[in-house]
C-alpha atoms as a PDB file:
ATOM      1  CA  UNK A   1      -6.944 -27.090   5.224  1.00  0.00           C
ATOM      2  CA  UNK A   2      -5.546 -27.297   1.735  1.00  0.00           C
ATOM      3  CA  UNK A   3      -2.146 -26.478   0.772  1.00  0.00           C
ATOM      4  CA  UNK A   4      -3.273 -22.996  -1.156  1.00  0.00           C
ATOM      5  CA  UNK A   5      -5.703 -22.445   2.142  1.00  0.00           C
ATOM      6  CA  UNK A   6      -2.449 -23.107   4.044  1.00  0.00           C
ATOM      7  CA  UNK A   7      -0.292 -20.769   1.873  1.00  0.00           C
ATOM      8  CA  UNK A   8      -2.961 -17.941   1.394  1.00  0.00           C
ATOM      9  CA  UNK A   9      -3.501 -17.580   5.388  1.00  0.00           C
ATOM     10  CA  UNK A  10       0.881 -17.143   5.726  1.00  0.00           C
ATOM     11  CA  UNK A  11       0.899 -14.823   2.723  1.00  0.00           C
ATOM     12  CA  UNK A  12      -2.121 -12.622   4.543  1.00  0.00           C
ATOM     13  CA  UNK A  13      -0.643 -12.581   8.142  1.00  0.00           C
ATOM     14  CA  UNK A  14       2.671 -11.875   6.303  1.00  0.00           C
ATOM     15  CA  UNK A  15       1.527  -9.001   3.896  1.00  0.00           C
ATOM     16  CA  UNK A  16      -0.561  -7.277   7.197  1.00  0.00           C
ATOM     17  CA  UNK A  17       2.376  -7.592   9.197  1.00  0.00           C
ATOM     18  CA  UNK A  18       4.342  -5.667   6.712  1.00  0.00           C
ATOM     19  CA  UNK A  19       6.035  -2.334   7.333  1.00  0.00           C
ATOM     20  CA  UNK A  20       4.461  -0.850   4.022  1.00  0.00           C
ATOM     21  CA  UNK A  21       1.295  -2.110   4.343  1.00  0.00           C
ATOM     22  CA  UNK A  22       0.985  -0.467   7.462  1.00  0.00           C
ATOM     23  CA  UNK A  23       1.976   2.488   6.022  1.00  0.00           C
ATOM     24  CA  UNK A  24       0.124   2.421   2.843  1.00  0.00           C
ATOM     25  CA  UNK A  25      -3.074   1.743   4.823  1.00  0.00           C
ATOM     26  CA  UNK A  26      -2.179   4.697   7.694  1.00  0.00           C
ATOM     27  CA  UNK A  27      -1.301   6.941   4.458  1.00  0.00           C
ATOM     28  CA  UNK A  28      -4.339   6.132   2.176  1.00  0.00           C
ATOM     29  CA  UNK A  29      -6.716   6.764   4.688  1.00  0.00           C
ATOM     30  CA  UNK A  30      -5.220   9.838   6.008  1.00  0.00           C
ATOM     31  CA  UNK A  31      -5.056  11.925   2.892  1.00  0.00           C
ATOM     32  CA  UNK A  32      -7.920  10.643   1.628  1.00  0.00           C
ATOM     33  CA  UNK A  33      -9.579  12.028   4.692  1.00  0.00           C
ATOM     34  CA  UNK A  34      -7.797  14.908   4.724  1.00  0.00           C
ATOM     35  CA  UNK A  35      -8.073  16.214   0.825  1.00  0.00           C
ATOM     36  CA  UNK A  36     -11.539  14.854   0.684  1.00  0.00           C
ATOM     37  CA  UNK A  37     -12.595  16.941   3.703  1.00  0.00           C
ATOM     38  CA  UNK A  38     -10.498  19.970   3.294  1.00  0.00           C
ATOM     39  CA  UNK A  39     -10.945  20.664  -0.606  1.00  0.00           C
ATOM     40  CA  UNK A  40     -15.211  20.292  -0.215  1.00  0.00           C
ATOM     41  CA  UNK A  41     -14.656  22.572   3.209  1.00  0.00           C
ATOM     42  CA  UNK A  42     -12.984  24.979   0.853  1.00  0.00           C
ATOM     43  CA  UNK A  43     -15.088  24.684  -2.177  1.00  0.00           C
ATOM     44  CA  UNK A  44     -17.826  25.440   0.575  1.00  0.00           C
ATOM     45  CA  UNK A  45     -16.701  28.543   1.710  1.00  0.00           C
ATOM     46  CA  UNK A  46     -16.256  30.055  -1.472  1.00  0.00           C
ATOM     47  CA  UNK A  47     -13.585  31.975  -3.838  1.00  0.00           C
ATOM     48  CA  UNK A  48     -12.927  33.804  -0.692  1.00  0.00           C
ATOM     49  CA  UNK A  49      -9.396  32.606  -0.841  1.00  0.00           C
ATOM     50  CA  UNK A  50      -7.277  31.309  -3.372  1.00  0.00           C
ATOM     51  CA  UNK A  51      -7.380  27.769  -1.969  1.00  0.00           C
ATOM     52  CA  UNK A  52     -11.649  27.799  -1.840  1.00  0.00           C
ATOM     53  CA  UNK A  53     -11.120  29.150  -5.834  1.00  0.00           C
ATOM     54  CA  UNK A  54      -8.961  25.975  -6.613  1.00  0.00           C
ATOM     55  CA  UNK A  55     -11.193  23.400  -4.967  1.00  0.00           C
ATOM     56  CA  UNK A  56     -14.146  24.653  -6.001  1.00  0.00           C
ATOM     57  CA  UNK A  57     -12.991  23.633  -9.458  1.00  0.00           C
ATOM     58  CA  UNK A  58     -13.069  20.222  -8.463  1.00  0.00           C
ATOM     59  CA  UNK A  59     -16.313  20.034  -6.959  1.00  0.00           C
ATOM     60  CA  UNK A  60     -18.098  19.906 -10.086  1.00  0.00           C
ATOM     61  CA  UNK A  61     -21.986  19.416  -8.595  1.00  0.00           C
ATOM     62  CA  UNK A  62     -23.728  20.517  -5.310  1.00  0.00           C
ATOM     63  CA  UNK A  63     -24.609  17.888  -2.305  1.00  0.00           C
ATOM     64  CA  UNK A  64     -23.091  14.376  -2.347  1.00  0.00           C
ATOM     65  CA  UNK A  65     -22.479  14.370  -5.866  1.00  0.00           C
ATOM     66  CA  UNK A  66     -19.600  16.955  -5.917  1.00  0.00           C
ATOM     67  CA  UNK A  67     -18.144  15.711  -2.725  1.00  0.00           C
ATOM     68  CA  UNK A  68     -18.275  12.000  -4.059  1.00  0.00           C
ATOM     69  CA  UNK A  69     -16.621  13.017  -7.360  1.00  0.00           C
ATOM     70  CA  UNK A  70     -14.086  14.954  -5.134  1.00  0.00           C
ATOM     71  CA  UNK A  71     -13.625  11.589  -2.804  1.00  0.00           C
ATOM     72  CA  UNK A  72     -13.186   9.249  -6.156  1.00  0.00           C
ATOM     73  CA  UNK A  73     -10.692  12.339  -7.613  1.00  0.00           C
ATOM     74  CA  UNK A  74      -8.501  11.443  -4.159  1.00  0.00           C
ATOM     75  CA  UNK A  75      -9.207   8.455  -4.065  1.00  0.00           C
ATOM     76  CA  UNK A  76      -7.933   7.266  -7.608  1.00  0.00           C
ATOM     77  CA  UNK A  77      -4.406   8.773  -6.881  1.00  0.00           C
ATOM     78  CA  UNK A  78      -3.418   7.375  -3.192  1.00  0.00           C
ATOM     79  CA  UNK A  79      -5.196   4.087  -3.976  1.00  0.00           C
ATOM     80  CA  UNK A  80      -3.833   3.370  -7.044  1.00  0.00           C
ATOM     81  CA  UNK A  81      -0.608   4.591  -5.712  1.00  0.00           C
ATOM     82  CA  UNK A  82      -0.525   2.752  -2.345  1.00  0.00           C
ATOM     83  CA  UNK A  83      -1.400  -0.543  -3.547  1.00  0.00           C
ATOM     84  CA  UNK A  84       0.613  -0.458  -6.599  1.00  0.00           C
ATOM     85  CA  UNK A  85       2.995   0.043  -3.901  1.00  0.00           C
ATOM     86  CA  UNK A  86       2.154  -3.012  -1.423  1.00  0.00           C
ATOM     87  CA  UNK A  87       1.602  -5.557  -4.567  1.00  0.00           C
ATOM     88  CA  UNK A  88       5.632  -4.529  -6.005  1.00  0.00           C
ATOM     89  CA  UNK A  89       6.718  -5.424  -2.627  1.00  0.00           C
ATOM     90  CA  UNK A  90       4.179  -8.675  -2.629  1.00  0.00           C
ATOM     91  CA  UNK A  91       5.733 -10.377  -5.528  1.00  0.00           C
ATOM     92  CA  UNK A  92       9.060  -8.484  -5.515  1.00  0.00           C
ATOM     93  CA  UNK A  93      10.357  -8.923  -1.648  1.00  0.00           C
ATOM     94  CA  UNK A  94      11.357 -12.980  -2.736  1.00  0.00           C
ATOM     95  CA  UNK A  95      13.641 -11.865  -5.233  1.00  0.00           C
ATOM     96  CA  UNK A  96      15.157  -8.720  -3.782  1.00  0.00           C
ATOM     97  CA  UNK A  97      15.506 -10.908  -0.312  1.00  0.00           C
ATOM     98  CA  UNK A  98      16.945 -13.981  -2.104  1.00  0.00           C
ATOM     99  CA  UNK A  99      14.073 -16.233  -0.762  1.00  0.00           C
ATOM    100  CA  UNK A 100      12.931 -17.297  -4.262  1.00  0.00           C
ATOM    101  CA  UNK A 101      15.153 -20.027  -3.631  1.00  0.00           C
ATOM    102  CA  UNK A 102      13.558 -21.534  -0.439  1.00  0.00           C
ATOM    103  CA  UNK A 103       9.973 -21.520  -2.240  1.00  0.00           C
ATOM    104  CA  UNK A 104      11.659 -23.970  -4.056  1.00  0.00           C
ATOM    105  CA  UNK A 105      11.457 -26.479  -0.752  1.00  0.00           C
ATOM    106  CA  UNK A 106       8.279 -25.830  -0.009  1.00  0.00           C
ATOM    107  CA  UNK A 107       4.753 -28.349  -1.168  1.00  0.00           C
ATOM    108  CA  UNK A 108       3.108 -25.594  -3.126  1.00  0.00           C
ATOM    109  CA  UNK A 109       4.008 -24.667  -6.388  1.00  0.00           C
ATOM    110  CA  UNK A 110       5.215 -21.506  -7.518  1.00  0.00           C
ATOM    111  CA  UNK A 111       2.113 -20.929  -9.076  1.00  0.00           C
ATOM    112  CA  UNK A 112      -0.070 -21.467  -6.074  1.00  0.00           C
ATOM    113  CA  UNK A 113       2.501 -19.051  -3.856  1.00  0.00           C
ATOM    114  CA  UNK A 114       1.857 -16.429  -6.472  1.00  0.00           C
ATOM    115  CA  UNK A 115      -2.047 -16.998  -6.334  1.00  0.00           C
ATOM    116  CA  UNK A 116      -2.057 -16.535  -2.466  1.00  0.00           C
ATOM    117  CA  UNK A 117      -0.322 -13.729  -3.181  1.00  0.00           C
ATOM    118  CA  UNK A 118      -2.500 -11.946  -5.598  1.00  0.00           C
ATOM    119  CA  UNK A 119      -6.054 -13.177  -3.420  1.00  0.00           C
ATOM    120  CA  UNK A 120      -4.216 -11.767   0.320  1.00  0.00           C
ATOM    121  CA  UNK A 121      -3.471  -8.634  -2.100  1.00  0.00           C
ATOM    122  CA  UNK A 122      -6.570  -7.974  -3.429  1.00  0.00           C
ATOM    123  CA  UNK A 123      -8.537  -8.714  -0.135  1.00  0.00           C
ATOM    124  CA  UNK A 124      -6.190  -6.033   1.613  1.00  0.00           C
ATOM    125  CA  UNK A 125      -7.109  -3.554  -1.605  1.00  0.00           C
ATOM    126  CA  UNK A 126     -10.995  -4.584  -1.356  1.00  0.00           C
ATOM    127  CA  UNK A 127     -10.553  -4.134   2.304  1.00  0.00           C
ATOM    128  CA  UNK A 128      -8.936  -0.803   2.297  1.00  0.00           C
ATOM    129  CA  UNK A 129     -11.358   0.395  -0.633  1.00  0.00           C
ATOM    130  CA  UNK A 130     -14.575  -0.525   1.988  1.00  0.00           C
ATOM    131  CA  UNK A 131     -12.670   1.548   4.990  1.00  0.00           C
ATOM    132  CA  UNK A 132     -11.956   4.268   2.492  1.00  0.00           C
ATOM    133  CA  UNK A 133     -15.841   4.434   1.670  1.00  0.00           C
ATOM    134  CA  UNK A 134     -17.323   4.623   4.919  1.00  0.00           C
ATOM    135  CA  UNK A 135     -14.629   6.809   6.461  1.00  0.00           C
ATOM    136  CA  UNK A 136     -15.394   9.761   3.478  1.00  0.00           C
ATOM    137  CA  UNK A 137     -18.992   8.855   3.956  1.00  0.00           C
ATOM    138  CA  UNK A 138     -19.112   9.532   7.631  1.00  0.00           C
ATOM    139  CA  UNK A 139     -16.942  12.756   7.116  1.00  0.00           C
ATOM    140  CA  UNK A 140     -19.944  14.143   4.842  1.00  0.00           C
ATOM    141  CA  UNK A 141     -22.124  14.453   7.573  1.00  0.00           C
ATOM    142  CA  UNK A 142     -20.687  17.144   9.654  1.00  0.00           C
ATOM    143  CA  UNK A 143     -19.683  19.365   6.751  1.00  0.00           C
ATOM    144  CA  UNK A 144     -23.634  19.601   6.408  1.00  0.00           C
ATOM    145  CA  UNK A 145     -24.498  16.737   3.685  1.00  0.00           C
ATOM    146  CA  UNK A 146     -27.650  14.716   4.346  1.00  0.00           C
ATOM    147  CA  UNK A 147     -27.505  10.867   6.005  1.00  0.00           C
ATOM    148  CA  UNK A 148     -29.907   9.726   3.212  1.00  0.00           C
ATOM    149  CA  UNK A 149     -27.425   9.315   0.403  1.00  0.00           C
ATOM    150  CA  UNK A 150     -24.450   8.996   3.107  1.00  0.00           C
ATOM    151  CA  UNK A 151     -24.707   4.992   1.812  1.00  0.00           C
ATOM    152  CA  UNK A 152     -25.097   5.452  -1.692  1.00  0.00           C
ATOM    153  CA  UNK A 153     -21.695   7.551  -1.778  1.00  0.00           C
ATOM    154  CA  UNK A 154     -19.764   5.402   0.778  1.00  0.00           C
ATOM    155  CA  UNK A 155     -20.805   2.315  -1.788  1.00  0.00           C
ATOM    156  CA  UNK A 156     -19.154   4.584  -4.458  1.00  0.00           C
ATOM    157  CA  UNK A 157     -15.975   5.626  -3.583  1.00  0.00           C
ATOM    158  CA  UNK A 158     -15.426   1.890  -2.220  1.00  0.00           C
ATOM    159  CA  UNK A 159     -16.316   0.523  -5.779  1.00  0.00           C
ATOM    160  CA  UNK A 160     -14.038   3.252  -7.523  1.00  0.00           C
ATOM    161  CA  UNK A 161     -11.036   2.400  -4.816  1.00  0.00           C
ATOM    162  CA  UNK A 162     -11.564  -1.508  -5.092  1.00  0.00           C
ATOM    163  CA  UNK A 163     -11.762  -1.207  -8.721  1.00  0.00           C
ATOM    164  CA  UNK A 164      -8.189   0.768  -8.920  1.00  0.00           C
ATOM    165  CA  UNK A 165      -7.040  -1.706  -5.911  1.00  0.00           C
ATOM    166  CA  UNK A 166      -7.619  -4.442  -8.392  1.00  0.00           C
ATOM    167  CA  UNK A 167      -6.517  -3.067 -11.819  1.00  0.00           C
ATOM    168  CA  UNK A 168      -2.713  -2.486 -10.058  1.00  0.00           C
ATOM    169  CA  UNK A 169      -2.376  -6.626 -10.287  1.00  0.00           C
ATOM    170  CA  UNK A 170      -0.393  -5.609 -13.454  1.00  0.00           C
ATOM    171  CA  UNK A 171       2.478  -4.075 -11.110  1.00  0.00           C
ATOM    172  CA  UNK A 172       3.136  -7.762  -9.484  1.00  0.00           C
ATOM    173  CA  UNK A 173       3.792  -9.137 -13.378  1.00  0.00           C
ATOM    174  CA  UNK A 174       6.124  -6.679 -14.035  1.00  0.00           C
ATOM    175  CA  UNK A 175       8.009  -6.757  -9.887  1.00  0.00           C
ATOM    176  CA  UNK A 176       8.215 -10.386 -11.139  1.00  0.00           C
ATOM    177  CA  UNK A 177       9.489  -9.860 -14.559  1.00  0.00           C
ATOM    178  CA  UNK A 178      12.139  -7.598 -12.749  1.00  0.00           C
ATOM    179  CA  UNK A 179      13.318  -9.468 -10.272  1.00  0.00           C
ATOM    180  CA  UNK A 180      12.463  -7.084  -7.375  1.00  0.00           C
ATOM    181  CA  UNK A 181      10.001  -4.564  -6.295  1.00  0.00           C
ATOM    182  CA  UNK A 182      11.719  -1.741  -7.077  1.00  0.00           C
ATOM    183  CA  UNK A 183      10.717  -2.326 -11.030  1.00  0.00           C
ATOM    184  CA  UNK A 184       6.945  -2.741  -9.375  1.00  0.00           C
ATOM    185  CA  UNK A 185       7.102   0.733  -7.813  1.00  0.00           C
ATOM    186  CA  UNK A 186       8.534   2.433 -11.198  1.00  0.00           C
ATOM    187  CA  UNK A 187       5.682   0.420 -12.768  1.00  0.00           C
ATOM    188  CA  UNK A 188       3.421   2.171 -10.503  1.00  0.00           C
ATOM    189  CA  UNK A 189       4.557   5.506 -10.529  1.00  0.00           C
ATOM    190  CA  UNK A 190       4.020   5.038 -14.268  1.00  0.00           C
ATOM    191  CA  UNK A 191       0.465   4.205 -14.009  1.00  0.00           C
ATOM    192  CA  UNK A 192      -0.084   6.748 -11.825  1.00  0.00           C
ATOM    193  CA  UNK A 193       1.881   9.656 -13.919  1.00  0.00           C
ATOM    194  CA  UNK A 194       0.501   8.351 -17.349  1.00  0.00           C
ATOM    195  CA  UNK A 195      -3.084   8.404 -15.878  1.00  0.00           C
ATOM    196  CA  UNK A 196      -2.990  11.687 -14.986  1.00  0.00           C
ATOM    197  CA  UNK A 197      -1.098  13.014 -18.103  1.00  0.00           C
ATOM    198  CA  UNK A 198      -4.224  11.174 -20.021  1.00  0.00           C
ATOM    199  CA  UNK A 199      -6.878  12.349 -18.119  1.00  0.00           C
ATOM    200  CA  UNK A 200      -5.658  15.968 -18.245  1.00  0.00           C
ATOM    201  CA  UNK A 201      -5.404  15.779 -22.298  1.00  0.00           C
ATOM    202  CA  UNK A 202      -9.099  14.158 -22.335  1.00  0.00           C
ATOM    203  CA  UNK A 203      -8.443  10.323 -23.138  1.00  0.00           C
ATOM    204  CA  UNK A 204      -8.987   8.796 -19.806  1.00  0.00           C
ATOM    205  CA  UNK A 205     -11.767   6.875 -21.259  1.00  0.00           C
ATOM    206  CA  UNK A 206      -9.374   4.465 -22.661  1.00  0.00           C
ATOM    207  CA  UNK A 207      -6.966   4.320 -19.599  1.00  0.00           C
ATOM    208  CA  UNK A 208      -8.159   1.006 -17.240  1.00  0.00           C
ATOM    209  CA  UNK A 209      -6.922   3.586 -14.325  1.00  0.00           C
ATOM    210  CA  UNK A 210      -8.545   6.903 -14.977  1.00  0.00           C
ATOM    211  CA  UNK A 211     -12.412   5.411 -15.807  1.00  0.00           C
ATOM    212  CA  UNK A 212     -13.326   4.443 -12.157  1.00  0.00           C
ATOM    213  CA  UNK A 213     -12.489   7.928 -10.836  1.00  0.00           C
ATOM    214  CA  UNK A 214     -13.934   9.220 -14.130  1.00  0.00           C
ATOM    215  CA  UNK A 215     -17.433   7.419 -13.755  1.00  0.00           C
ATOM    216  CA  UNK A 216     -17.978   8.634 -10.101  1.00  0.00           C
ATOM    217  CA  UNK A 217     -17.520  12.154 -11.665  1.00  0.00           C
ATOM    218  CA  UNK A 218     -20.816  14.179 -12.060  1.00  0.00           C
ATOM    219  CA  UNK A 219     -21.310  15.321 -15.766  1.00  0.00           C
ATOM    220  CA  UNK A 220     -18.665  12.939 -17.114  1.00  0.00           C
ATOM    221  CA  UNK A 221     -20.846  10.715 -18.635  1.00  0.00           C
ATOM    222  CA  UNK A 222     -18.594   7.377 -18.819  1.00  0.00           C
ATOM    223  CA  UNK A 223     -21.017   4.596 -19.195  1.00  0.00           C
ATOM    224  CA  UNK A 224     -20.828   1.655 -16.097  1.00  0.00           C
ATOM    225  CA  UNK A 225     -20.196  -0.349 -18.598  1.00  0.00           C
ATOM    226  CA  UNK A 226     -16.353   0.882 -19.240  1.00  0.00           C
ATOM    227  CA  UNK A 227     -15.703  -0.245 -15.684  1.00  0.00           C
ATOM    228  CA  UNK A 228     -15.219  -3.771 -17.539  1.00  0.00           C
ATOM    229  CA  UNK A 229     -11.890  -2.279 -18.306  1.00  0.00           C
ATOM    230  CA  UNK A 230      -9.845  -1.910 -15.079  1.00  0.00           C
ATOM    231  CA  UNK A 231     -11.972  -5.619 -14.435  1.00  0.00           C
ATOM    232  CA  UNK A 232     -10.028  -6.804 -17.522  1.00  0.00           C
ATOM    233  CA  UNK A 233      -6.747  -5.290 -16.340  1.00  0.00           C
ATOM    234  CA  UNK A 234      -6.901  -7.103 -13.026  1.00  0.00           C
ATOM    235  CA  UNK A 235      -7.439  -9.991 -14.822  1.00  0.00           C
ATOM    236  CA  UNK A 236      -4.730  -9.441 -17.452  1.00  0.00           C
ATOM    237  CA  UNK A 237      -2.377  -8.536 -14.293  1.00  0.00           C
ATOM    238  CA  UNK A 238      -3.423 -11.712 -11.838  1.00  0.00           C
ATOM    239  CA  UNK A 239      -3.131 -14.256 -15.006  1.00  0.00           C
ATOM    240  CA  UNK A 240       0.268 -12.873 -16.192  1.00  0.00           C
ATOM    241  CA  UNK A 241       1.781 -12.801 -12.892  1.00  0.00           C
ATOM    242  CA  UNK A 242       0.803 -16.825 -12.344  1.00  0.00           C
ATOM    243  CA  UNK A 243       1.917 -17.814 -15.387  1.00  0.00           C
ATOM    244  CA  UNK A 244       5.059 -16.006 -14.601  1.00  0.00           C
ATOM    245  CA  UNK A 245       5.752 -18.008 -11.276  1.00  0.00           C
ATOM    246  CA  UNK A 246       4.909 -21.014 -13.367  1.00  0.00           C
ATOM    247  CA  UNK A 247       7.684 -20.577 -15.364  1.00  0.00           C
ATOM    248  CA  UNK A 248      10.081 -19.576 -12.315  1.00  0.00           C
ATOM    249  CA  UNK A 249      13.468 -22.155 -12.458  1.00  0.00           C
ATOM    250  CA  UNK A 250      15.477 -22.921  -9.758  1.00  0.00           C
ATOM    251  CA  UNK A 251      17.888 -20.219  -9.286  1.00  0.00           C
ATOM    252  CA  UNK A 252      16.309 -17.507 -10.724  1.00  0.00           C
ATOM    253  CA  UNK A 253      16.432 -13.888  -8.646  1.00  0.00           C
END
């Protein structure tokens, strides 16, 4: 095996052994269960109640198209949130733990650590995005949606969660630039606030974060091409954070 084979399979077993991505994972899937299949039980039963008159507001089409947008609308916030999370704490725990040192010592470079790093990442985001997609998928079925286009919308709302899964890369840059993962969380919670904030005032379509959720939305009309976007930020985010362990000196934390 080569060295970044050999450093890529101890950054994976160490990142799924983790304490927060444990949680992240339990968490993401749970509400995303939970507010996809409440809010389109609710939006089902009417403005009956207050809580049916709120989530039928965000079920914006009948069938599978208003309870994928719904999925993508949940989605887009615990994803983006709970792997922003997980990739602060990837490329933050060596400084905040004072093992930036001991890299030092090791065969790989710096640059390859931080390359297993991002690839165990993103195959835990991509990973999470597919469970994500099949679990609101198989939900549909027993609030009454047809198993025809069960596939079509489990596809979806894994695309939308690996694309935000992907376009958080940025948060291991700045946990890096910082020194710690605590500047990757306030990163995220950043993204996450200033998504919303643009979304609500109608200029998602330039926010990376906001288009995949966007695009899976009925009547939106965002073109598949603007999914290029949060593509671009990943990219922006994984070549940034490299060249940023590249640069790494002896003694910095």
């Amino acid at each position: 095996m080569s060295i970044f084979g050999t450093v890529l399979a101890f950054e994976a077993r160490k990142l799924l052994g983790a304490t927060v991505t444990r949680v992240a994972t339990l968490a993401s899937l749970g509400l995303v269960t939970i507010t996809t299949a409440g809010g389109y039980a609710a939006a089902q039963a009417g403005p009956a109640s207050q809580l049916g008159r709120k989530a039928s507001g965000l079920v914006d089409a009948p069938g599978w198209a208003g309870y994928t947008g719904l999925a993508a609308t949940s989605v887009g916030i615990t994803t983006l949130l709970a792997v922003g999370i997980v990739m602060a704490w990837t490329a933050g725990r060596e400084f905040t733990d004072n093992t930036i040192v001991g890299l030092f010592a090791l065969p790989a470079a710096p640059a390859t650590i931080a390359c297993a790093k991002i690839a165990a990442a993103i195959g835990w985001a991509v990973a999470l995005a597919a469970a994500e997609g099949v679990l609101v998928a198989g939900i549909g079925l027993p609030l009454g949606l047809s198993a025809a286009n069960a596939p079509v919308a489990a596809a979806t709302v894994a695309l939308v969660g690996a694309l935000l899964g992907v376009a958080a890369l940025p948060v291991m840059w700045i946990a890096t630039l910082g020194r710690g993962y605590l500047a990757g969380i306030s990163a995220t919670l950043a993204l996450v606030i200033v998504t919303n904030i643009a979304v609500g005032f109608g200029l998602g379509i330039a926010i990376p974060w906001a288009i995949p959720v966007l695009w899976a939305t009925p009547n939106a009309g965002i073109p598949t091409v603007s999914l290029l976007l949060p593509v671009a930020a990943a990219l922006a985010g994984a070549t940034l954070t490299a060249h940023s362990w590249t640069r790494l000196q002896l003694g910095d934390r």
